[in-house]
Protein backbone atom coordinates (compact mmCIF):
# COMPACT_ATOMS: atom_id res chain seq x y z
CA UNK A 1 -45.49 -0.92 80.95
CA UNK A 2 -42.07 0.11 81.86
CA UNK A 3 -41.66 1.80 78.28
CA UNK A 4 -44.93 3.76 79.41
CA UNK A 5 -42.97 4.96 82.56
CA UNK A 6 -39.59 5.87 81.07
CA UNK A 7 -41.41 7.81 78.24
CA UNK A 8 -43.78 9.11 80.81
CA UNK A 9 -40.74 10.58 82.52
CA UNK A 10 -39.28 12.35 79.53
CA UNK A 11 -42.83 14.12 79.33
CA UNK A 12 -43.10 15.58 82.84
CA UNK A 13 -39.25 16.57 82.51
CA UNK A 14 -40.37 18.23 79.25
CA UNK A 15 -43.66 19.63 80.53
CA UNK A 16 -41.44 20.80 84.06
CA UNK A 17 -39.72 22.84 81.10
CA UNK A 18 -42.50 24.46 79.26
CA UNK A 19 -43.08 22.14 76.50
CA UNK A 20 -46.69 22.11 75.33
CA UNK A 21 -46.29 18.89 73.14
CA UNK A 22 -45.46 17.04 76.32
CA UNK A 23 -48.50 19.10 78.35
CA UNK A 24 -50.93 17.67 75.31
CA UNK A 25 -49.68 13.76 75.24
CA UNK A 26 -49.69 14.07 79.35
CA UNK A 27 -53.65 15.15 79.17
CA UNK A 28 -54.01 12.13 76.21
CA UNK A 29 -52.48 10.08 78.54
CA UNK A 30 -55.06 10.94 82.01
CA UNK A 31 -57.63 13.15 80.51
CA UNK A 32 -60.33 10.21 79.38
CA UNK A 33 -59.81 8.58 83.50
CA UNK A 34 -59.79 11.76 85.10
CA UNK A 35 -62.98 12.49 83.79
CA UNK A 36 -64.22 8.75 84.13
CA UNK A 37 -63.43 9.20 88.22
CA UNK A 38 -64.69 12.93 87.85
CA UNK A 39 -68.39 11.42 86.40
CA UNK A 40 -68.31 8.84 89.43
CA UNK A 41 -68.10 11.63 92.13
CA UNK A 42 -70.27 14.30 90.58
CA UNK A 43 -72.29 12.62 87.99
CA UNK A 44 -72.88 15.61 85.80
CA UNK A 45 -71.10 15.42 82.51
CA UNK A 46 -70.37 19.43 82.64
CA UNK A 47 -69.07 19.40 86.12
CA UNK A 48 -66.92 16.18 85.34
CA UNK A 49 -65.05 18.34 82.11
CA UNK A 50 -65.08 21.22 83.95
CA UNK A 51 -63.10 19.67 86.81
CA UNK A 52 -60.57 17.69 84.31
CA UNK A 53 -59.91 21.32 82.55
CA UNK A 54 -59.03 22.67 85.95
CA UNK A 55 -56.63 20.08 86.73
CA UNK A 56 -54.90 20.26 83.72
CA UNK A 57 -54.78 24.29 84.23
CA UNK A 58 -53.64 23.81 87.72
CA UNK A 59 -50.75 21.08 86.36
CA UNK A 60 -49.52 23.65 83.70
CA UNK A 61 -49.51 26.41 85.95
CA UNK A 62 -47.81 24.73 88.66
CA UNK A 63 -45.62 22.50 85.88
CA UNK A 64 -42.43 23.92 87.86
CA UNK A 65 -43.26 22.31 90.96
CA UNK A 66 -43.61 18.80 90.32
CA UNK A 67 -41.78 16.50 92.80
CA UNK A 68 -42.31 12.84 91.23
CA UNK A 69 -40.91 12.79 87.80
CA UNK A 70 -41.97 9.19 87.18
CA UNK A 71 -45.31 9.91 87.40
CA UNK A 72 -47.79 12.39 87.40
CA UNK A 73 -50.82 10.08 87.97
CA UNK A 74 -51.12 10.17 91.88
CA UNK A 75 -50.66 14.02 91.72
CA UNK A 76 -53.62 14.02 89.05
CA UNK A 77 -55.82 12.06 90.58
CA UNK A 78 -55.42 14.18 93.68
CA UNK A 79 -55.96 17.23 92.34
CA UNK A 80 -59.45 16.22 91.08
CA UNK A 81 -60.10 14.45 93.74
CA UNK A 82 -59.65 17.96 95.98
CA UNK A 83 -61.50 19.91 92.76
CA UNK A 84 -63.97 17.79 93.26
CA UNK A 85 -64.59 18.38 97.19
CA UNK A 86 -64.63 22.07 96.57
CA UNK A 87 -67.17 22.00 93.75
CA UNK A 88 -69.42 19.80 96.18
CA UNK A 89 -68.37 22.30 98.91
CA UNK A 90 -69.45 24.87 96.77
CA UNK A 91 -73.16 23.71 95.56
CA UNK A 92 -73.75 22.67 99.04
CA UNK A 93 -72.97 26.17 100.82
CA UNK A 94 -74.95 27.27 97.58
CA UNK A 95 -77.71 25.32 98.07
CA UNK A 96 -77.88 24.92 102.04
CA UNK A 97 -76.43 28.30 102.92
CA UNK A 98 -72.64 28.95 104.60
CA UNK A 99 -72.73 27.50 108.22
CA UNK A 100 -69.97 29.10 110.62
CA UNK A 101 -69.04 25.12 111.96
CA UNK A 102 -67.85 24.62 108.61
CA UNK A 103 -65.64 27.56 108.95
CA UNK A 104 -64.00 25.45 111.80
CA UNK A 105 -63.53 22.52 109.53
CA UNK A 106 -59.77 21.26 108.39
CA UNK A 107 -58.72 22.14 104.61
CA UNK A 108 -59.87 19.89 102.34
CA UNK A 109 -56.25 19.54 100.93
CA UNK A 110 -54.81 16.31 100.83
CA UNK A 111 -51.37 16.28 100.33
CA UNK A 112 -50.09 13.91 97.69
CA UNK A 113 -48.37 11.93 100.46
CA UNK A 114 -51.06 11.68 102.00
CA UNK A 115 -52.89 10.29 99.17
CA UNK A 116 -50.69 7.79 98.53
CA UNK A 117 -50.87 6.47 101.60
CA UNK A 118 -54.25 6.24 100.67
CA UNK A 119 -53.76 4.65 97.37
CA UNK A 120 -51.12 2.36 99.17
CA UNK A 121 -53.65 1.07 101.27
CA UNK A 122 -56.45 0.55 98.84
CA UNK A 123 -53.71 -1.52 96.99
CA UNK A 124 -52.98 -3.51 99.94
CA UNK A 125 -56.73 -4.76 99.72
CA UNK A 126 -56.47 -5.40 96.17
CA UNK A 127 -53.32 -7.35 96.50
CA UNK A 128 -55.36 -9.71 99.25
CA UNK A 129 -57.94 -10.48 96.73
CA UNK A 130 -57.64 -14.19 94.85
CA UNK A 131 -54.86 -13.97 91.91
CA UNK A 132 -58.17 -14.21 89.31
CA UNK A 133 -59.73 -11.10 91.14
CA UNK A 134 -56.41 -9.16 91.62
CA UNK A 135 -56.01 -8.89 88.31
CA UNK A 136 -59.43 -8.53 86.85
CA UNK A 137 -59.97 -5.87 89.56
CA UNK A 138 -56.60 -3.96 88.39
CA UNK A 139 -56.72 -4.42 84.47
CA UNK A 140 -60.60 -3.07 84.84
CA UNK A 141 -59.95 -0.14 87.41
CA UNK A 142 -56.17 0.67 86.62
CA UNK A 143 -55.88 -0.13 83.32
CA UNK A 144 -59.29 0.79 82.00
CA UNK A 145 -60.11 -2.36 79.95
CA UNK A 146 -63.14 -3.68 78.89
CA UNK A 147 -64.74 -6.92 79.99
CA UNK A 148 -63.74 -8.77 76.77
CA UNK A 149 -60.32 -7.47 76.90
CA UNK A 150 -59.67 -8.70 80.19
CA UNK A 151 -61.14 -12.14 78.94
CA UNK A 152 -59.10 -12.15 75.97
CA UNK A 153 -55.81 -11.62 77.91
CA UNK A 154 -56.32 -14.12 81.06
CA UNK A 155 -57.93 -16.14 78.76
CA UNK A 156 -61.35 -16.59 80.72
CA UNK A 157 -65.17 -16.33 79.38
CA UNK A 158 -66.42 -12.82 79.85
CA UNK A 159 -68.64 -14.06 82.38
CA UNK A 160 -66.43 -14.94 84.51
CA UNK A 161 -64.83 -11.80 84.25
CA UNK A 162 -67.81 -9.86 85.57
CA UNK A 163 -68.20 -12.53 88.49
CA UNK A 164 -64.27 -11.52 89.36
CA UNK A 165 -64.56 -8.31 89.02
CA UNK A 166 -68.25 -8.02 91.22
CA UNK A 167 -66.45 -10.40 94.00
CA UNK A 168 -63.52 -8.61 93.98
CA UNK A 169 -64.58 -4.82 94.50
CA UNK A 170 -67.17 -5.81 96.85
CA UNK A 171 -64.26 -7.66 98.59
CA UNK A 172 -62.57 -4.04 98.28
CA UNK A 173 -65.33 -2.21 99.58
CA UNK A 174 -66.15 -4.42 102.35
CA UNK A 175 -62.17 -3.99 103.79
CA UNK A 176 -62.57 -0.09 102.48
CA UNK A 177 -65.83 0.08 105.19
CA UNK A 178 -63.75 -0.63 107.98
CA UNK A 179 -61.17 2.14 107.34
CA UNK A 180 -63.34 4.01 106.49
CA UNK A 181 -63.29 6.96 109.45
CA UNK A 182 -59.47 7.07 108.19
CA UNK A 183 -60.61 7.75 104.31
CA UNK A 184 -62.47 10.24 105.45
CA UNK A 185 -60.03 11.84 107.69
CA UNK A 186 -57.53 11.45 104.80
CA UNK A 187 -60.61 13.06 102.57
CA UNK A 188 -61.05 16.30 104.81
CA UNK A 189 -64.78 15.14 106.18
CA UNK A 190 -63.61 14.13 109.58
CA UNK A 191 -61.09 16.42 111.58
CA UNK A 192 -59.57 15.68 114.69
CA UNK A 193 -60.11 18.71 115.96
């Protein structure tokens, strides 16, 4: 993992300077999960590439501008995550017509500290869980691996992998449900206005 972060680093220092071989191995690298938590949200296949292309357009564009040069992961997932809301934004006003309170509303825009706090605190929940769950929950969600690879590596039956992992993010969710008038304030669907 830390070999991951220190070459990770030489990539956004590259990409900061133009190169497109570093641009390409960065969109390897987030691509396949941006699109995964893209799907999630707006469960049309289209819409899901359509908002990992516009990320990765954004990210080039703004490639000069990047603050965290160890990674770019929480700045991805934030951009999509505010793609997302607009497209949603979009086919709503598209399909229910433009309402003048929504004019009133706070932007959408989340900055990335925000976000982290976010992600810090979605963490926090995680790192509560049982050790088993923890890292079941992290290797599945974080790391993207398969029910049999997560058996194979904590040595445990794939069964009780699934248990974990279903105990674990309903854990999650069940902690998330109590924040959650500050997600969506963090989100943009609640202002304090």
């Amino acid at each position: 993992m830390k070999y991951q972060v220190e070459n990770e680093c030489i990539l956004i220092k590259n990409l900061m300077n133009g190169d497109r071989s570093s641009f390409d191995r960065i969109y390897d690298l987030y691509a396949g999960r941006l699109y995964a938590f893209s799907l999630d949200f707006c469960k049309e296949k289209a819409d899901a590439e359509d908002i990992v292309q516009d990320v990765f357009i954004r990210l080039w564009i703004n490639r000069g501008s990047i603050r965290n040069t160890d990674s770019v992961k929480s700045l991805l997932f934030a951009m999509a995550r505010n793609a997302l809301i607009s497209a949603w934004k979009a086919k709503t006003e598209m399909k229910f017509g433009h309402y003048s309170e929504a004019d009133n509303i706070a932007s959408a825009d989340v900055s990335e500290q925000e976000y982290a706090e976010l992600e810090t605190m979605v963490n926090g929940f995680i790192d509560r869980l049982n050790p088993t769950q923890r890292d079941v929950v992290r290797m599945s969600r974080f790391e993207n691996k398969c029910h049999r690879e997560i058996a194979e590596n904590l040595g445990l039956s794939v069964q009780t992998v699934k248990n974990a992992l279903s105990q674990g993010l309903k854990s999650v969710r069940l902690s998330l449900g109590k924040h959650v008038f500050l997600i969506l304030l963090f989100c943009g669907f609640v202002t304090l206005i």
